[in-house]
Protein backbone atom coordinates (compact mmCIF):
# COMPACT_ATOMS: atom_id res chain seq x y z
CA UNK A 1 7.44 19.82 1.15
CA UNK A 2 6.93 16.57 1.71
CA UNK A 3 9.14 13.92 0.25
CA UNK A 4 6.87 11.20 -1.41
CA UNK A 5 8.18 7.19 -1.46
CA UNK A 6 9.38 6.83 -5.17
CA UNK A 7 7.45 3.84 -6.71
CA UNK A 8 10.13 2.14 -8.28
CA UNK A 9 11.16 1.72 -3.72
CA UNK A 10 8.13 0.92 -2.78
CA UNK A 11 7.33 -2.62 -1.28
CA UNK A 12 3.72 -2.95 0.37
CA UNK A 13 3.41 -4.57 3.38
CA UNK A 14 0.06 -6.32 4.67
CA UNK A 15 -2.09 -8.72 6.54
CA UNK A 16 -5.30 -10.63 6.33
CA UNK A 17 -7.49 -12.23 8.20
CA UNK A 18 -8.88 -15.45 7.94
CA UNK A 19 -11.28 -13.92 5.32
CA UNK A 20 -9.00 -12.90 3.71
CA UNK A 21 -9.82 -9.28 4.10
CA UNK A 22 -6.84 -6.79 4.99
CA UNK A 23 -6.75 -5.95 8.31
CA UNK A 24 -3.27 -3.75 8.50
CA UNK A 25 -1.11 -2.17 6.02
CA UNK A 26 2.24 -0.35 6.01
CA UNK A 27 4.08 0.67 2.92
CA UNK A 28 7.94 1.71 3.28
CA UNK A 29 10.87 2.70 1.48
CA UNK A 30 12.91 -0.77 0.47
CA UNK A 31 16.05 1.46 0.31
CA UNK A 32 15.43 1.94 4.06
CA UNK A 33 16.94 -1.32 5.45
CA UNK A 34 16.33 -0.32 8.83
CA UNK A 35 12.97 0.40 8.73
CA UNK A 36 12.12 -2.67 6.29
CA UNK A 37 13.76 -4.84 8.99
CA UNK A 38 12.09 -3.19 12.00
CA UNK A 39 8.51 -4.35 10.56
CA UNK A 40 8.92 -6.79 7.87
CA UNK A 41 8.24 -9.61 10.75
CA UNK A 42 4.82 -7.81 11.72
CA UNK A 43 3.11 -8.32 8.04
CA UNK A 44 2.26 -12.03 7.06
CA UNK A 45 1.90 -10.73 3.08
CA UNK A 46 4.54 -8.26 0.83
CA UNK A 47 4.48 -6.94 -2.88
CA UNK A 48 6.08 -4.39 -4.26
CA UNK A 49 10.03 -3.50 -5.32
CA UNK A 50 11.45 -6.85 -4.50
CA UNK A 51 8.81 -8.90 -6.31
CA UNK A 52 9.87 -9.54 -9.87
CA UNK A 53 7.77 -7.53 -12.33
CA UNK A 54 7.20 -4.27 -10.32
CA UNK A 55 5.79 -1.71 -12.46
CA UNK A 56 5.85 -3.47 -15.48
CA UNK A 57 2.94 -4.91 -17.27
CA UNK A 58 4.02 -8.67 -16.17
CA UNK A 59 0.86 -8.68 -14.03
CA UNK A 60 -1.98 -6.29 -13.41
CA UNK A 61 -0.84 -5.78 -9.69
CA UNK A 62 2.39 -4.92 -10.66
CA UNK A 63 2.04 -1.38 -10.17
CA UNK A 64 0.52 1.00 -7.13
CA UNK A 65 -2.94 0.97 -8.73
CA UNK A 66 -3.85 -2.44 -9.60
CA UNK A 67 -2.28 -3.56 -6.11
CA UNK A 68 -4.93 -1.33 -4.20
CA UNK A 69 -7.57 -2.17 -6.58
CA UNK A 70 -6.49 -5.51 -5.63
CA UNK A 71 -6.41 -5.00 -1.84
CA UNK A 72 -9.49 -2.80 -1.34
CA UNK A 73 -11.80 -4.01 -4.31
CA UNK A 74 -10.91 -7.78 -4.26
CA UNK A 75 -9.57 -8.92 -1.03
CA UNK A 76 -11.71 -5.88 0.91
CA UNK A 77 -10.74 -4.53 4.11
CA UNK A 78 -11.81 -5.21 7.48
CA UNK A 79 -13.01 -1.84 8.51
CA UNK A 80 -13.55 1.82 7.73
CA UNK A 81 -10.41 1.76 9.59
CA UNK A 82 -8.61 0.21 7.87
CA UNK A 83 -10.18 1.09 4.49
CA UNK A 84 -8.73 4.87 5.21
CA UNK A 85 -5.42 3.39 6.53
CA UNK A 86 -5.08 1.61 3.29
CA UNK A 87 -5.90 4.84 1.55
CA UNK A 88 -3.10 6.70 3.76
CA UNK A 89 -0.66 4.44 2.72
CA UNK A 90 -0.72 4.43 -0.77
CA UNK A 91 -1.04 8.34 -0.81
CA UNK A 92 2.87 8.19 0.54
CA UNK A 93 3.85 6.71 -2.57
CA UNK A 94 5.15 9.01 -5.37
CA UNK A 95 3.05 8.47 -8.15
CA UNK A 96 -0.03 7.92 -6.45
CA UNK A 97 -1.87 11.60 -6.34
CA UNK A 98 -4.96 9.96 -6.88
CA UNK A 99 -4.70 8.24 -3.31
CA UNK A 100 -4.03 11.37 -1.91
CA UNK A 101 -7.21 13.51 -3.79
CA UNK A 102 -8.93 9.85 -2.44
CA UNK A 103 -7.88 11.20 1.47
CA UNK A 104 -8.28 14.58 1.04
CA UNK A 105 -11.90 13.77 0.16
CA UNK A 106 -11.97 11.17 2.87
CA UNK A 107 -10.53 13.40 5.67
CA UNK A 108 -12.76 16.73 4.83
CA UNK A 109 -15.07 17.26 7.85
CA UNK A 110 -18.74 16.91 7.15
């Protein structure tokens, strides 16, 4: 079984290029200190658990959804790449099964 990041722990990790396009995501665990130390410095942009209003309806990114509707739709990514990596990443989060029917889509050979 695999154990899925709870949303409520979630903080979203990114950067963008010049274009403002994402170029590299992570999403971790913010109960994880470790981990949140270890690659906090790589990622210029962060939203998620420790921003005020997570998962509330303060904001229309407050939540898993609207912050990869934001990401992909709005700010776009770079690449296919990075697109899928995007896609990856959300599908570790808990309440996000419809990133991970998005992947299983996106990873069925041809």
């Amino acid at each position: 079984m695999i154990n899925h990041i709870p949303d409520e722990h979630a903080q979203v990790l990114w950067n963008d290029g010049e274009d403002g396009k994402i170029t590299g995501i992570s999403i971790v665990d913010y109960r994880d200190a470790k981990v949140q130390r270890r690659i906090a410095d790589l990622y210029m942009n962060s939203y998620g658990t420790d921003t005020h209003g997570w998962l509330t309806d303060v904001h229309p990114n407050a939540n898993p959804a609207g912050l990869f509707a934001y990401l992909v739709f709005l700010c776009g990514c770079d690449s296919k790449a990075t697109l899928m990596e995007c896609v990856r990443e959300f599908a570790k989060l808990e309440g996000c099964e419809w990133a991970r029917r998005m992947l299983a889509v996106l990873e069925r050979p041809s």
